[in-house]
Protein backbone atom coordinates (compact mmCIF):
# COMPACT_ATOMS: atom_id res chain seq x y z
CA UNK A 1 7.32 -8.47 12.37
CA UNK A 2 9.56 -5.50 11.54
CA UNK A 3 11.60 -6.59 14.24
CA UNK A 4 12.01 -9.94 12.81
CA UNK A 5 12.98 -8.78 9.72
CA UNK A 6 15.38 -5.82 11.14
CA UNK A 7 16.80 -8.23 13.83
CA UNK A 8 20.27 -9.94 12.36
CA UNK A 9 21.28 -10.87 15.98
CA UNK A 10 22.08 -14.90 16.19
CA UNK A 11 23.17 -15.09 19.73
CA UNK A 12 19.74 -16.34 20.73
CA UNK A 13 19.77 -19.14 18.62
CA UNK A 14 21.58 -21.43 21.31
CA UNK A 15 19.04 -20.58 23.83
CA UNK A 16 16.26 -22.09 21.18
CA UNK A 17 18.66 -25.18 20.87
CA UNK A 18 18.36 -25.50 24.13
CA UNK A 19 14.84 -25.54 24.78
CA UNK A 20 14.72 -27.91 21.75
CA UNK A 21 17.09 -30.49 24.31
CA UNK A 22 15.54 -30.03 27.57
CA UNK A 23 15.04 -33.46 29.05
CA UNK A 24 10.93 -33.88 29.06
CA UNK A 25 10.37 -33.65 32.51
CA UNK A 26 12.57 -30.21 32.90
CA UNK A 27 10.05 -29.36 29.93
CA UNK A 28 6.75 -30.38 31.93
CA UNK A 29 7.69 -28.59 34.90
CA UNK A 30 8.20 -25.21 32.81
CA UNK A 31 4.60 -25.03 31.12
CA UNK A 32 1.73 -27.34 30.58
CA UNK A 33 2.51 -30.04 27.90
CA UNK A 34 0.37 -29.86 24.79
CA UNK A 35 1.59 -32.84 22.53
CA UNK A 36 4.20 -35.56 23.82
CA UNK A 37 7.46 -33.66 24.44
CA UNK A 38 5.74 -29.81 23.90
CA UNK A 39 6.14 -26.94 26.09
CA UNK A 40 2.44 -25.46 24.41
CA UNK A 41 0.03 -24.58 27.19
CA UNK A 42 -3.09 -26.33 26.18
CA UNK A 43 -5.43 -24.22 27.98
CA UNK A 44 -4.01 -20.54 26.94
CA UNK A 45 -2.66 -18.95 24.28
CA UNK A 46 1.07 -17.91 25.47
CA UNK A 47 1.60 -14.73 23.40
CA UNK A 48 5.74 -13.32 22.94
CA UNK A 49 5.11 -9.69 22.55
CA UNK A 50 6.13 -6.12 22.41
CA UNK A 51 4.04 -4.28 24.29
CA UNK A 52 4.03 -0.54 22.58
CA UNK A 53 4.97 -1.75 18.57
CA UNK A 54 2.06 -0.76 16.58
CA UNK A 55 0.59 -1.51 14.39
CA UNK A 56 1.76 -4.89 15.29
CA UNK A 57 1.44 -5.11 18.99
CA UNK A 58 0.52 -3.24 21.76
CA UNK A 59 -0.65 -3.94 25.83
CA UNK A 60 -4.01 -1.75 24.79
CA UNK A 61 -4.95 -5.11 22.71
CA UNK A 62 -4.79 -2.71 19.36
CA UNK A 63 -2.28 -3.94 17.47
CA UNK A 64 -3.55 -6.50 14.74
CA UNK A 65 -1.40 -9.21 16.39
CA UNK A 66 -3.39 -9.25 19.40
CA UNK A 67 -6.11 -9.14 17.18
CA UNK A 68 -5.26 -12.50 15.52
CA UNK A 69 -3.83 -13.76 18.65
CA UNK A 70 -7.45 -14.09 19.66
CA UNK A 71 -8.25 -15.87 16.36
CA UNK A 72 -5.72 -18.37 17.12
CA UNK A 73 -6.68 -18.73 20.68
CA UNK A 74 -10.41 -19.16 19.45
CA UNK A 75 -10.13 -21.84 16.72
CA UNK A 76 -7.54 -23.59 18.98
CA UNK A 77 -9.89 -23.96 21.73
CA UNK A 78 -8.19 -22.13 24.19
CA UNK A 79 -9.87 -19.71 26.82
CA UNK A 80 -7.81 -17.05 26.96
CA UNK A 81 -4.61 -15.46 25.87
CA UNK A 82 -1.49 -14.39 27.81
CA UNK A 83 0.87 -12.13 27.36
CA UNK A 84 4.92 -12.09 28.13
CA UNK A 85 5.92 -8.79 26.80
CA UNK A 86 9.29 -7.51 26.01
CA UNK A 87 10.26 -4.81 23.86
CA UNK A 88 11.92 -5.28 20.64
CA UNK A 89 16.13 -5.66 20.70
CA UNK A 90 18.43 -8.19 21.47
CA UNK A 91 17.63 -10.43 23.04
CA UNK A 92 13.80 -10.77 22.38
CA UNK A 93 13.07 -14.53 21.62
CA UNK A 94 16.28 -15.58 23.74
CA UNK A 95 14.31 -14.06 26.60
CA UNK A 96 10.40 -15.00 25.30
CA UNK A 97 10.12 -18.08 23.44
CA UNK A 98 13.89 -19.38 24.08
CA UNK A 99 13.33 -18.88 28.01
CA UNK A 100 9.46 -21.31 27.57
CA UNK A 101 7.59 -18.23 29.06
CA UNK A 102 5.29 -17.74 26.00
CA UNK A 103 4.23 -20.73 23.25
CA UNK A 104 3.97 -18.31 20.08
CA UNK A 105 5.54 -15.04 18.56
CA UNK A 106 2.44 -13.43 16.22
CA UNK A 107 4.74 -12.02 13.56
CA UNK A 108 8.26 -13.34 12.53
CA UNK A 109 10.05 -13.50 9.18
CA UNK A 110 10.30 -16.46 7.22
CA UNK A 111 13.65 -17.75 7.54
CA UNK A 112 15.47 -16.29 10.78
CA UNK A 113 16.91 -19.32 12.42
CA UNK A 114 16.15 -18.23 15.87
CA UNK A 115 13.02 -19.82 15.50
CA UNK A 116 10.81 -22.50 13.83
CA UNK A 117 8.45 -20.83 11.35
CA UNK A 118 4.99 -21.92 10.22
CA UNK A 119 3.72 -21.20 6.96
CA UNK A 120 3.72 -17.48 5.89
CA UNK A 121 0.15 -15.74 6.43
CA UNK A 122 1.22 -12.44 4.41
CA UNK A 123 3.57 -11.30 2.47
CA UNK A 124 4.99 -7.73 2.54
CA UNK A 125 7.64 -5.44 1.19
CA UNK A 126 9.33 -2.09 1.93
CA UNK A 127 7.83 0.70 0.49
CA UNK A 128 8.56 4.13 -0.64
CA UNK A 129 6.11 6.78 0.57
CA UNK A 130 5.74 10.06 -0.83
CA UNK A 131 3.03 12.97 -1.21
CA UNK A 132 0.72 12.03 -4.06
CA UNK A 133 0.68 15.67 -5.23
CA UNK A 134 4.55 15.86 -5.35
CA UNK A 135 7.02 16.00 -8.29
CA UNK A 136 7.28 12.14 -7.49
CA UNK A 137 4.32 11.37 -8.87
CA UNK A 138 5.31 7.68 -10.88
CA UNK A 139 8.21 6.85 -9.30
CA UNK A 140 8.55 2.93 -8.16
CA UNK A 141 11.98 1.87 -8.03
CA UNK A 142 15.03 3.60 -5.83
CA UNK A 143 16.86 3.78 -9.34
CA UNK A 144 14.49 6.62 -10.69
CA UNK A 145 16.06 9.75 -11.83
CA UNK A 146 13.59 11.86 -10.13
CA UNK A 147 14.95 10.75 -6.61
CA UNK A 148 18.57 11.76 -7.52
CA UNK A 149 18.63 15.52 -5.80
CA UNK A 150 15.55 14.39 -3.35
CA UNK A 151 16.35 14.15 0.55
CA UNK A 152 15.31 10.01 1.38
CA UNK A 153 13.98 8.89 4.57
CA UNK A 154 15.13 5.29 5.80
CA UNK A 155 16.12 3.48 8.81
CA UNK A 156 19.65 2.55 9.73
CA UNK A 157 21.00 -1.06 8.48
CA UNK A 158 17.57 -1.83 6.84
CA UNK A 159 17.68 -3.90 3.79
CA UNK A 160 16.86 -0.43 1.60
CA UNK A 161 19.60 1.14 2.86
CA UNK A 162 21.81 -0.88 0.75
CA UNK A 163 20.09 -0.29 -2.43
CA UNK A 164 19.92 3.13 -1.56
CA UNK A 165 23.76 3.56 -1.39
CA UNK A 166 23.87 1.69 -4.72
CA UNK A 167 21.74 4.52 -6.30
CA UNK A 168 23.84 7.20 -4.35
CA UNK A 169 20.99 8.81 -2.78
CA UNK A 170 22.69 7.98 0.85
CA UNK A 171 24.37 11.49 0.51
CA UNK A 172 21.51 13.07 0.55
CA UNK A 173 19.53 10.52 2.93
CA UNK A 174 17.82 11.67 6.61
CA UNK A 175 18.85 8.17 8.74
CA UNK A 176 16.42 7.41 11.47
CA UNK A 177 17.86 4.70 14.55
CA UNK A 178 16.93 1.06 14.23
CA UNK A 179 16.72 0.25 17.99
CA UNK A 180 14.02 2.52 19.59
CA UNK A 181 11.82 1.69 22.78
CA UNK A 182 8.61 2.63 21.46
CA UNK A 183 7.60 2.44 25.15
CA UNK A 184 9.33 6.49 25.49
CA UNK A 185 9.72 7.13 22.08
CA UNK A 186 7.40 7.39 19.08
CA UNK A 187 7.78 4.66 16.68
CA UNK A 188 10.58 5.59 13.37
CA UNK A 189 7.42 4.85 10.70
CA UNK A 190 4.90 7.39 12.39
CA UNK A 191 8.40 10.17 12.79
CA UNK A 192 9.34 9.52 8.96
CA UNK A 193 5.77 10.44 7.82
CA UNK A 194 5.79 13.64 9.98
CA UNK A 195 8.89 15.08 8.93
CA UNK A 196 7.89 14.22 4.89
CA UNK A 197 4.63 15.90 5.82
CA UNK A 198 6.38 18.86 7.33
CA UNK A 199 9.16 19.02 4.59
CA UNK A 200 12.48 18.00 6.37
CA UNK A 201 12.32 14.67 3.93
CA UNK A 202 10.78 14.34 0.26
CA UNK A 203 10.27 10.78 0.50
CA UNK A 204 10.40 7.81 2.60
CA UNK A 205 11.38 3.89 2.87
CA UNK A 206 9.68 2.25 5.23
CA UNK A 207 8.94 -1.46 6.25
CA UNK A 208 5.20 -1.69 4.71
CA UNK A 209 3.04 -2.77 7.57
CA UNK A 210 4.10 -0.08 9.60
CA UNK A 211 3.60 2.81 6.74
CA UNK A 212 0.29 1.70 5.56
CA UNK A 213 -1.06 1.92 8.99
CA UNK A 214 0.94 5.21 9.56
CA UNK A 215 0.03 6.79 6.19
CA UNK A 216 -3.50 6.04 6.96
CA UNK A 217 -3.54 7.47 10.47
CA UNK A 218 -1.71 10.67 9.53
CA UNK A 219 -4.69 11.31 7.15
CA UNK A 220 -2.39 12.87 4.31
CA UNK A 221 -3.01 12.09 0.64
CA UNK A 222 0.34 9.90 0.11
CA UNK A 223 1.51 7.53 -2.45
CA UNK A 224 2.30 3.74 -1.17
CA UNK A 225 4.63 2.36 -3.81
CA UNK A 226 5.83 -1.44 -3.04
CA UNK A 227 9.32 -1.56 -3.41
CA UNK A 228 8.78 -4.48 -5.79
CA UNK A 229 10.53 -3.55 -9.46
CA UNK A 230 13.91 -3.31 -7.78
CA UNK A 231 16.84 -4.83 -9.68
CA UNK A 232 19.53 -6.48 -7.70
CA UNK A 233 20.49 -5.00 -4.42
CA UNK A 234 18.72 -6.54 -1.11
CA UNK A 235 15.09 -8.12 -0.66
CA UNK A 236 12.75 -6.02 -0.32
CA UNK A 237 9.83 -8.53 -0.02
CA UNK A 238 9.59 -11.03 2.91
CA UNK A 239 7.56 -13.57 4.11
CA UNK A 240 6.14 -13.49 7.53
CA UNK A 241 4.63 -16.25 10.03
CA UNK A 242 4.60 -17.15 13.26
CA UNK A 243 7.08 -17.84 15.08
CA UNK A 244 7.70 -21.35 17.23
CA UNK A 245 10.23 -23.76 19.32
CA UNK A 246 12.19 -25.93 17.25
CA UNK A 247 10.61 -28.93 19.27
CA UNK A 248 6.92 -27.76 18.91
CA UNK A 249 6.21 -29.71 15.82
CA UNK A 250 2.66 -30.59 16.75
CA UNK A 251 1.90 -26.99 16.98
CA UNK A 252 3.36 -25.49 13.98
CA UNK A 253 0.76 -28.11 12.46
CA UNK A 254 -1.82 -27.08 14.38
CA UNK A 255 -0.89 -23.11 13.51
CA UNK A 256 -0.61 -24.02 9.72
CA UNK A 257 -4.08 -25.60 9.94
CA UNK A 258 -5.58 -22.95 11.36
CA UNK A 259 -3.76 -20.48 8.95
CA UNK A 260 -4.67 -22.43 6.21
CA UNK A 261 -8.03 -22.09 7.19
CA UNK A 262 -8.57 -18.94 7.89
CA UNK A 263 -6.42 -16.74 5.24
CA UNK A 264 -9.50 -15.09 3.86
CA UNK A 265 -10.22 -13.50 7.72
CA UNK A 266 -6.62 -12.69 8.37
CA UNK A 267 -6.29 -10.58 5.12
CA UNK A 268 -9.04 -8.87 6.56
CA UNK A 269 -7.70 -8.05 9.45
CA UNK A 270 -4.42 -6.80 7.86
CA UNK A 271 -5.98 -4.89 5.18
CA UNK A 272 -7.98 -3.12 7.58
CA UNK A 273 -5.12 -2.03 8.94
CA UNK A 274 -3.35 -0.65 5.88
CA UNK A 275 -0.97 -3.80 5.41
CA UNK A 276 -0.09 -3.55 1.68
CA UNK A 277 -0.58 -7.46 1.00
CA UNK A 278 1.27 -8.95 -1.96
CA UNK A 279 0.44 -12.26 -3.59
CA UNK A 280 3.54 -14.69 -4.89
CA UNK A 281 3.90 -12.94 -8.24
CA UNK A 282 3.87 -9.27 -6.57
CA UNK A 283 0.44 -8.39 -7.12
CA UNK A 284 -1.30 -6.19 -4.44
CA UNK A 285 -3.99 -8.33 -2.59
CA UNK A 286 -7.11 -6.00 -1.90
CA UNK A 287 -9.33 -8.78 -0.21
């Protein structure tokens, strides 16, 4: 999900437009057909995933993707649910979905044209994250004075960054890489909140599924503050669904059913995972 929202790469959406204009029978022989025309296996759940991106996904079967993977795969009637992993850069859904190896991507934000989207199933914002028994205490926009002298965690070409520089606190800012292989490398989110807890950063900005469940496993007493009052500048709030082919149309339906169906259990899940849920007018959702 981060990934779709970090990703700005549009390379990949030819590859989708292609897939879209396969002749059928090309299609059949590349995966079972669900509806007339569809590459969706009918028997399995085809999952597009990274396979070390927690708190989203992960090949352990922790991540809360894989989680409602097997919700999906359940109420769909499927048997089973199969993975094509592939870490998140470039190149992701031109080498997942775009190449017919896998029918679904979990998490994707609403609005990247590399894919078709079903409806959203949470909404989400960036956050700023900062000890609870700081000098911080209060502070919920990027614009308050108290963050002028203070050293800012955030990751490179991020929407926050931008606001950020508007406030001038980039001078002072500690910028973490975009593009990591959490395979070798410990994920940016879990890295921000150990430096913050070990004083090399006052604060942080981070993508807020990734530093509730972060902020929660560290165990620290921190302060998750939805990035939600800020005035002008980039989005901070997004959208996120699953992700589809362009010529799946039969199974976006199916997804939305089954999303529409089933919101009360998937805010569940998130929640229980320390995803800082927001309803349409900003409100924090808490069940």
């Amino acid at each position: 999900m981060a990934r779709a929202v970090h990703r700005t790469c549009k390379t990949a959406l030819l590859a989708a437009t292609m897939v879209a204009l396969m002749p059928l029978k090309a299609q059949s022989q590349s995966a079972g057909l669900g509806a007339a025309g569809e590459l969706v296996d009918p028997d399995r759940l085809r999952v597009c995933a990274d396979p070390s991106n927690m708190p989203f996904s992960d090949k352990s079967g922790e991540g809360f993707e894989d989680k409602l993977a097997k919700m999906v795969a359940t109420a769909t009637g499927r048997s089973s649910v199969a993975y094509t992993w592939f870490p998140s850069v470039t190149g992701f859904v031109r080498n997942t979905l775009g190449a017919n190896r896998c029918d679904i991507i979990m998490g994707y934000a609403q609005g990247d044209e590399l894919v078709q989207n079903t409806n959203a199933y949470y909404r989400s914002s960036y956050v700023l994250l900062y000890k609870k028994d700081g000098d911080l205490a209060g502070v919920e926009t990027l614009t308050d004075p108290k963050l002028a002298d203070k050293r800012i965690g955030v990751v490179q070409g991020t929407p926050p960054s931008a606001n950020m520089a508007i406030a001038k606190l980039m001078r002072k800012a500690k910028v973490y890489p975009l593009m990591v292989d959490t395979r070798v490398s410990a994920s940016m989110a879990e890295v921000m909140i150990r430096d913050m807890l070990a004083g090399v950063i006052d604060a942080a900005v981070i993508w807020g599924p990734m530093a509730g469940y972060y902020a929660r496993k560290s165990g620290a007493d921190l302060a998750l503050v939805p990035l939600t009052r800020e005035k002008g500048g980039q989005r901070m709030t997004y959208r996120i669904t699953m992700g589809v082919r362009p010529s799946d149309q039969q199974w976006k339906r199916t997804l939305n059913a089954f999303i529409r169906d089933n919101q009360a259990e998937i805010n569940k899940l998130l929640l229980s995972y320390g995803v800082p849920l927001l309803n349409e007018h900003d409100e924090r959702i808490t069940q």
